[in-house]
PDB file of N, CA and C in Angstrom:
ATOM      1  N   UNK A   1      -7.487  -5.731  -3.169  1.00  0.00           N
ATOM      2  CA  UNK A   1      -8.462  -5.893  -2.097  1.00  0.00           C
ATOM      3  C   UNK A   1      -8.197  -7.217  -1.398  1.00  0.00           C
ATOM      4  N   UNK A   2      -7.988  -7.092  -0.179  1.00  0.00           N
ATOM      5  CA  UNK A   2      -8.038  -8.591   1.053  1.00  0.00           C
ATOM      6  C   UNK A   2      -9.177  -9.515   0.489  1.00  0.00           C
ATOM      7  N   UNK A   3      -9.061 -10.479   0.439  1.00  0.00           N
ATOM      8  CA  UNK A   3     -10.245 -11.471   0.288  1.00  0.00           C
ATOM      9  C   UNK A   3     -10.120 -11.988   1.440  1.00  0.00           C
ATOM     10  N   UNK A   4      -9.056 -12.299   2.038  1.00  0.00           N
ATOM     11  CA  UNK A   4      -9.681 -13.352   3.325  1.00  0.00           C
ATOM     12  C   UNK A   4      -9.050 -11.861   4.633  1.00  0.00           C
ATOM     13  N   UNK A   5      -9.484 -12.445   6.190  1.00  0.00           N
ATOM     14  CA  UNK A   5      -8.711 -11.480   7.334  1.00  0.00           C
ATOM     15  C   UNK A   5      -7.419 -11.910   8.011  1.00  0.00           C
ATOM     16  N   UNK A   6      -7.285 -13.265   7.622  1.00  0.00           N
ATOM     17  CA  UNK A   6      -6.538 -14.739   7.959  1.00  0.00           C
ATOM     18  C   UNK A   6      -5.411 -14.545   7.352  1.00  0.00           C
ATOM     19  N   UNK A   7      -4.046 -14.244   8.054  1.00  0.00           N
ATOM     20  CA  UNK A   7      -3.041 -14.297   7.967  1.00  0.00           C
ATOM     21  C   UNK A   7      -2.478 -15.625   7.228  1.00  0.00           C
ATOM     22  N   UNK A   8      -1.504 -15.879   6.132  1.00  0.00           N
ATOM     23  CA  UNK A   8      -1.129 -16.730   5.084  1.00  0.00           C
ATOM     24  C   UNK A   8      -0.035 -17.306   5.634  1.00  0.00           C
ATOM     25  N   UNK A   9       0.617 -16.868   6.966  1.00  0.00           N
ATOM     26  CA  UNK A   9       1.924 -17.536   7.256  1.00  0.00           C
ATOM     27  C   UNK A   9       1.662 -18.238   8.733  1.00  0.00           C
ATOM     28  N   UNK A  10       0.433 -17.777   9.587  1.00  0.00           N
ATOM     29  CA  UNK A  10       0.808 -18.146  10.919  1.00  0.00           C
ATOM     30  C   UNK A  10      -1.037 -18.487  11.169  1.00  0.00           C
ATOM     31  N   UNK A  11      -2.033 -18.020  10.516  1.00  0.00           N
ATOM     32  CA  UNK A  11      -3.621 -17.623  10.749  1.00  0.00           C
ATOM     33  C   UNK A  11      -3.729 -17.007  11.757  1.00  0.00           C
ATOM     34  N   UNK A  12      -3.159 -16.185  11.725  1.00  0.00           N
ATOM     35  CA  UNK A  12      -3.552 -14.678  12.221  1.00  0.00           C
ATOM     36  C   UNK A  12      -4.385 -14.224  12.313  1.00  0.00           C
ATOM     37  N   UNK A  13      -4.707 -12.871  12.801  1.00  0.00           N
ATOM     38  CA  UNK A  13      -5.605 -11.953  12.182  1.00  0.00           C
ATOM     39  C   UNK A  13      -5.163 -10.690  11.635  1.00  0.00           C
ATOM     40  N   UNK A  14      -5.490 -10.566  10.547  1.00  0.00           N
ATOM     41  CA  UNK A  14      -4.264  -9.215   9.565  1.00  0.00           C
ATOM     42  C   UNK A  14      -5.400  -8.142  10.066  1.00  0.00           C
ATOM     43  N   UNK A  15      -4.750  -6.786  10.270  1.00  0.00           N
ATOM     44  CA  UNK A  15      -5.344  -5.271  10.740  1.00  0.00           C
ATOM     45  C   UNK A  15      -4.956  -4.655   9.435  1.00  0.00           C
ATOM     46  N   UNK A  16      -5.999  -3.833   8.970  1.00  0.00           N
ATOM     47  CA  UNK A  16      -5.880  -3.074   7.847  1.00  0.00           C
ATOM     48  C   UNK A  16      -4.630  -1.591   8.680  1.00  0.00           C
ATOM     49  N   UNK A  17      -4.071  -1.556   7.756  1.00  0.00           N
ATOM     50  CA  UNK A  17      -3.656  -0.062   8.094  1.00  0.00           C
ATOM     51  C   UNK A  17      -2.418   0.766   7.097  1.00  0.00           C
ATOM     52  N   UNK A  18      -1.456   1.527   7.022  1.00  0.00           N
ATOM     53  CA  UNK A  18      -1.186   1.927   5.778  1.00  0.00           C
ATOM     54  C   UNK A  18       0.264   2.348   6.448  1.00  0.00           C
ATOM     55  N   UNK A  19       1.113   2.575   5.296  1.00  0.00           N
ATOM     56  CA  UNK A  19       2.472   3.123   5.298  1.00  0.00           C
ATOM     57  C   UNK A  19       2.476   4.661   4.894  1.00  0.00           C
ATOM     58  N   UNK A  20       2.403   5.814   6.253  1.00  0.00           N
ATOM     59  CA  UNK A  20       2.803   6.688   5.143  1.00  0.00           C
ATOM     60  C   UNK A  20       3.639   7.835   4.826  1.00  0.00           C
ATOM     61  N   UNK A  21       3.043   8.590   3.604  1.00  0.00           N
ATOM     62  CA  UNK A  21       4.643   8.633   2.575  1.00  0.00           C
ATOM     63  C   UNK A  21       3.982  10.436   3.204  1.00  0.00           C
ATOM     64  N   UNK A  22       5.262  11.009   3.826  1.00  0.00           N
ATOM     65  CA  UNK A  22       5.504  12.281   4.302  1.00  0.00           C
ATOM     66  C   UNK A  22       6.050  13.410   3.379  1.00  0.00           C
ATOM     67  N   UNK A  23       5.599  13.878   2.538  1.00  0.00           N
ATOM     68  CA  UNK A  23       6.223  14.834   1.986  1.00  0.00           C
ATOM     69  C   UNK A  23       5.798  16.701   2.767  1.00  0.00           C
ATOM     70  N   UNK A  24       6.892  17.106   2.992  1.00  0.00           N
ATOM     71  CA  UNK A  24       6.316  18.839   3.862  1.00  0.00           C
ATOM     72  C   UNK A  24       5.670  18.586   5.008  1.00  0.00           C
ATOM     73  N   UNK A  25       6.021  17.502   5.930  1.00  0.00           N
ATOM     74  CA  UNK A  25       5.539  17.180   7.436  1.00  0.00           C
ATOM     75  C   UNK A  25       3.848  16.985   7.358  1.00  0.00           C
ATOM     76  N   UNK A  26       3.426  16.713   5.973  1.00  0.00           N
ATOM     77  CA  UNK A  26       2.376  16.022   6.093  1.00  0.00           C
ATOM     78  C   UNK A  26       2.067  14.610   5.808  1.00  0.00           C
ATOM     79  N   UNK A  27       0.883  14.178   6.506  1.00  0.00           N
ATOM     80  CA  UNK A  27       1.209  12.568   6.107  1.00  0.00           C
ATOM     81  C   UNK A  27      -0.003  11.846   5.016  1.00  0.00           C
ATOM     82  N   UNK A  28       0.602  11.041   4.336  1.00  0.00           N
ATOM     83  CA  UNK A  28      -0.391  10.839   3.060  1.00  0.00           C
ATOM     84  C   UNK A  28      -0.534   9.329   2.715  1.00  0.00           C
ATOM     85  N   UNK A  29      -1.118   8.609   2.462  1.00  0.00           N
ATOM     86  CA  UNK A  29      -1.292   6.970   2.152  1.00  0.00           C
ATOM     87  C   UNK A  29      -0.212   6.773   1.483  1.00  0.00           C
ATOM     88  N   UNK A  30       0.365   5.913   1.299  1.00  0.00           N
ATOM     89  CA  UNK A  30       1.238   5.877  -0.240  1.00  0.00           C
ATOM     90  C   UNK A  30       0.889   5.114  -1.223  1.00  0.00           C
ATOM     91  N   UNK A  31       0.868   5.352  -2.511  1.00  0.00           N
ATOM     92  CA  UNK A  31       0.756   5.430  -3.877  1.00  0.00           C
ATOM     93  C   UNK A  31       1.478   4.653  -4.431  1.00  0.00           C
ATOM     94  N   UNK A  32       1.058   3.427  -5.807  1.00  0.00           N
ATOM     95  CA  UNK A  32       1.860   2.689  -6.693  1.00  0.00           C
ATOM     96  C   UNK A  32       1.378   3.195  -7.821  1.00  0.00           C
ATOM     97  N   UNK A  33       2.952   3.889  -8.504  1.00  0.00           N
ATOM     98  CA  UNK A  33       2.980   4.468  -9.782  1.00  0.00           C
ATOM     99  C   UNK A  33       3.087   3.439 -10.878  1.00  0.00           C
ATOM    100  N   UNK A  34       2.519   3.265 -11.779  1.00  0.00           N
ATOM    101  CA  UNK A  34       2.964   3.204 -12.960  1.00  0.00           C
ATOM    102  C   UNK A  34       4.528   3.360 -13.362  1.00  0.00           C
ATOM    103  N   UNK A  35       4.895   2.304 -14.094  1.00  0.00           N
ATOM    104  CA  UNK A  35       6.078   3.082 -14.485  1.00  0.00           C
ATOM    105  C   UNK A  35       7.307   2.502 -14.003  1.00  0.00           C
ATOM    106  N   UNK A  36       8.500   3.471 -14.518  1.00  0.00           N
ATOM    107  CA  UNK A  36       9.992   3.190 -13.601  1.00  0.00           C
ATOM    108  C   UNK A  36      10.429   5.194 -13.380  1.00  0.00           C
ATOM    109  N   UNK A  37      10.657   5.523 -12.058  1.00  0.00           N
ATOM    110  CA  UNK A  37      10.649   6.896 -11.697  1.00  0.00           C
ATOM    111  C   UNK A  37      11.286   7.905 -12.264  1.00  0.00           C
ATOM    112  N   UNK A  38      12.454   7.073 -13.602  1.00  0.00           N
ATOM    113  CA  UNK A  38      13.249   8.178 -13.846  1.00  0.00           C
ATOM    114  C   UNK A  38      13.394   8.877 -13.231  1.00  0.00           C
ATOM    115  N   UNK A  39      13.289  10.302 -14.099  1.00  0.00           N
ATOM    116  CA  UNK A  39      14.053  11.781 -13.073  1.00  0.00           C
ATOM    117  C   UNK A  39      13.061  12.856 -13.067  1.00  0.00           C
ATOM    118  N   UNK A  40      11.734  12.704 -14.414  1.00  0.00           N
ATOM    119  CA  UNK A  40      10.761  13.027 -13.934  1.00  0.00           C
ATOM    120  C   UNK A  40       9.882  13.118 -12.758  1.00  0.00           C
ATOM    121  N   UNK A  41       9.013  14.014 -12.754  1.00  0.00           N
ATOM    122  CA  UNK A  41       7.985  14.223 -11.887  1.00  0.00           C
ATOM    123  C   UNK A  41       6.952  12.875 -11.624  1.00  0.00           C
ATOM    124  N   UNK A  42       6.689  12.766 -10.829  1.00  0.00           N
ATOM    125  CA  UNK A  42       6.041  11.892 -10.306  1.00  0.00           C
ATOM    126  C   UNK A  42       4.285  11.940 -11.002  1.00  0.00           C
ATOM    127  N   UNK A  43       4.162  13.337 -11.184  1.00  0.00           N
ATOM    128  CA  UNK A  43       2.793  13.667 -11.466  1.00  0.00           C
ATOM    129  C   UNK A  43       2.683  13.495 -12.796  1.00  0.00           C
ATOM    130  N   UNK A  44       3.664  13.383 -13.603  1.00  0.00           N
ATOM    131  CA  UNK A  44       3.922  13.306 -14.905  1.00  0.00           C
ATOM    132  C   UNK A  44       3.917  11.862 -15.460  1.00  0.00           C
ATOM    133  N   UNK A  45       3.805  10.819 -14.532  1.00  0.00           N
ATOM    134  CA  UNK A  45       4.214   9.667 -14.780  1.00  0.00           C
ATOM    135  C   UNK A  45       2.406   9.046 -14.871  1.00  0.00           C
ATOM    136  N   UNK A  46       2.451   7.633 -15.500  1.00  0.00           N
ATOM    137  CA  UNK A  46       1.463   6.738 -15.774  1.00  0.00           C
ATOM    138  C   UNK A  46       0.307   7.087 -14.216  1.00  0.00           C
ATOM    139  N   UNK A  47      -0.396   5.915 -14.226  1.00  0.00           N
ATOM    140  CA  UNK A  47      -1.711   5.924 -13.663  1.00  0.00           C
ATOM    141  C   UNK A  47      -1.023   5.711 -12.048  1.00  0.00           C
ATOM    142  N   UNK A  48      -1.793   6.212 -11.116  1.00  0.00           N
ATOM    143  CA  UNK A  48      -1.780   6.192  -9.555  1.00  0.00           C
ATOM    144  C   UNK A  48      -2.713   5.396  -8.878  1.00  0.00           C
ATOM    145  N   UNK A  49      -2.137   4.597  -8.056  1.00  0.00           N
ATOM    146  CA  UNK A  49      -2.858   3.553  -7.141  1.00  0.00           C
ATOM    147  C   UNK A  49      -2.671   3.915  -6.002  1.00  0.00           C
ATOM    148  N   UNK A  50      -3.787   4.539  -5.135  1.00  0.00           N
ATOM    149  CA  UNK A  50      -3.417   3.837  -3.283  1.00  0.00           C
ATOM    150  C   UNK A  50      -3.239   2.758  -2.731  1.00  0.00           C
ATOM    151  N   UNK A  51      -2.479   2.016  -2.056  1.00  0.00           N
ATOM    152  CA  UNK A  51      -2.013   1.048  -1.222  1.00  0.00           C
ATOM    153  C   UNK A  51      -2.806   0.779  -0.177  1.00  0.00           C
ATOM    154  N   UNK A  52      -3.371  -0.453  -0.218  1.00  0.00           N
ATOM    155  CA  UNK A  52      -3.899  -0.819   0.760  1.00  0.00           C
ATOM    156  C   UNK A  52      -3.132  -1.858   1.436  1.00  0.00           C
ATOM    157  N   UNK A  53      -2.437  -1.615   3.079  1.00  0.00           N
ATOM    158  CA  UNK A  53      -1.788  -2.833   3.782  1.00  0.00           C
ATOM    159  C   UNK A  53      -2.809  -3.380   4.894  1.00  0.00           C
ATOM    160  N   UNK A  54      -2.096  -4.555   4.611  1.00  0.00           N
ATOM    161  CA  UNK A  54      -2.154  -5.352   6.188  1.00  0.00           C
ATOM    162  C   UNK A  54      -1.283  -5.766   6.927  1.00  0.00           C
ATOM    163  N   UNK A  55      -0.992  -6.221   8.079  1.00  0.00           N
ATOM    164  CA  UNK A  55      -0.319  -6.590   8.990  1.00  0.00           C
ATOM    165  C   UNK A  55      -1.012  -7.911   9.928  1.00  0.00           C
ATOM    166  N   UNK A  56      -0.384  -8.534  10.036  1.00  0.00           N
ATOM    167  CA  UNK A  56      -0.370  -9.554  11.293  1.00  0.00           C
ATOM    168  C   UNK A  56      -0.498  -9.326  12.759  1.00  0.00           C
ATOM    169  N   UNK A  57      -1.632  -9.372  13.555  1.00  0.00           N
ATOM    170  CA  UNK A  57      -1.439  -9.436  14.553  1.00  0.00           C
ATOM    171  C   UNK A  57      -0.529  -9.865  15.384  1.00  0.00           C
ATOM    172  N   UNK A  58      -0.003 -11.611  15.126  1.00  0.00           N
ATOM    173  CA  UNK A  58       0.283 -12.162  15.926  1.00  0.00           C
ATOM    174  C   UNK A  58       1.761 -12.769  14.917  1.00  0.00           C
ATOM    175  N   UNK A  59       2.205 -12.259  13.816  1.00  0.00           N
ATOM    176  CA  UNK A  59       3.437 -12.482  13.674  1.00  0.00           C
ATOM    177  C   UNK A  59       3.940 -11.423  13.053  1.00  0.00           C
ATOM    178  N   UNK A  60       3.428 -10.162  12.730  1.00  0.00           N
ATOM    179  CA  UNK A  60       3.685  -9.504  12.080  1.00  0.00           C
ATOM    180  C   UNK A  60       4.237  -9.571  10.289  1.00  0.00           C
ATOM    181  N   UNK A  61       3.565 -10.433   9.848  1.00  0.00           N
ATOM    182  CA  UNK A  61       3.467 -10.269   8.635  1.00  0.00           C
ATOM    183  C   UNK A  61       3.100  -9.362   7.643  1.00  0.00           C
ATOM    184  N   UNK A  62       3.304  -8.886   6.835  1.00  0.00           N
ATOM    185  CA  UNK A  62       2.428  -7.813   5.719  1.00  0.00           C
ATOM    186  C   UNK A  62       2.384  -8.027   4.290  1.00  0.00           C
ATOM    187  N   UNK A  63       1.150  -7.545   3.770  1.00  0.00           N
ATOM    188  CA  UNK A  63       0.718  -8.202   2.536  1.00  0.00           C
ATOM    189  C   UNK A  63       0.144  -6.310   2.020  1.00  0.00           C
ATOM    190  N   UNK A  64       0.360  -6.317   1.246  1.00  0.00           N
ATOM    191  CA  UNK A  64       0.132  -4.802   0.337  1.00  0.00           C
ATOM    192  C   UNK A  64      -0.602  -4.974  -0.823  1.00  0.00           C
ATOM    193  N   UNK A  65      -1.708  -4.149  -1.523  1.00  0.00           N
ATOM    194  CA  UNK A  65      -2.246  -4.312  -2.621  1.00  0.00           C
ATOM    195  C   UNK A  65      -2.627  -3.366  -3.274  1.00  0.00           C
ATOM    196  N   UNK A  66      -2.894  -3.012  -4.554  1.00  0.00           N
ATOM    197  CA  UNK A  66      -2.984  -1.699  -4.946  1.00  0.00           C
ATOM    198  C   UNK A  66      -4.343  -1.444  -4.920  1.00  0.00           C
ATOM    199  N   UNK A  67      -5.119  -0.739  -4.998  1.00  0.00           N
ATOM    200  CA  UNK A  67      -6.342  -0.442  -5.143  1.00  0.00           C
ATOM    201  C   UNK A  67      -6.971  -0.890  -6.583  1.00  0.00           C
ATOM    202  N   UNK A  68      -8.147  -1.579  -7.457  1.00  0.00           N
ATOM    203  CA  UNK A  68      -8.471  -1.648  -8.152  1.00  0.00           C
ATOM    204  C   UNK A  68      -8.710  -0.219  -9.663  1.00  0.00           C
ATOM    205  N   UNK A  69      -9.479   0.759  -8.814  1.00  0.00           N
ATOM    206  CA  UNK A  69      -9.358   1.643  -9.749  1.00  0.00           C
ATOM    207  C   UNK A  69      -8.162   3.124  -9.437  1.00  0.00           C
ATOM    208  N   UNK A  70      -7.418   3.462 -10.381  1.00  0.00           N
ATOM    209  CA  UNK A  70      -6.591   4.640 -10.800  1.00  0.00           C
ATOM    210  C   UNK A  70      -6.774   5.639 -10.242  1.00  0.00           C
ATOM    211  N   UNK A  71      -6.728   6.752  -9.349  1.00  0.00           N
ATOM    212  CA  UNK A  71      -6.583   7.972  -9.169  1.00  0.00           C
ATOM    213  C   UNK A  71      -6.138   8.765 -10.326  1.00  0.00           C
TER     214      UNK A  71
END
């Protein structure tokens, strides 16, 4: 979770918004797995986090964080 809105490299103002992960031409937040991906399934693997980003208005910076609780 952001604690401050204030950009860390320039004092900015960071915009919430997300990267996302396209699987079958649909579009979906993306997710921090648990884990290292092997060759297994993804669904098979440890606990799931949504990603929460930000960005920089005015230098384009980005800062990413996982969500506190697991999916």
């Amino acid at each position: 979770m952001l604690m401050s809105t204030e950009c860390p490299k320039c004092q900015g103002v960071l915009e919430e918004g997300f990267m996302p992960d396209r699987p079958d031409d649909k579009v979906f937040p993306a997710i921090w797995v648990e884990g290292n991906p092997g060759y297994k399934e993804i669904e098979k693997k440890g606990r799931k986090y949504r990603i929460q980003s930000y960005r920089c208005m005015s230098c384009g910076y980005m800062e990413s964080y996982a969500e506190m609780s697991a999916e």
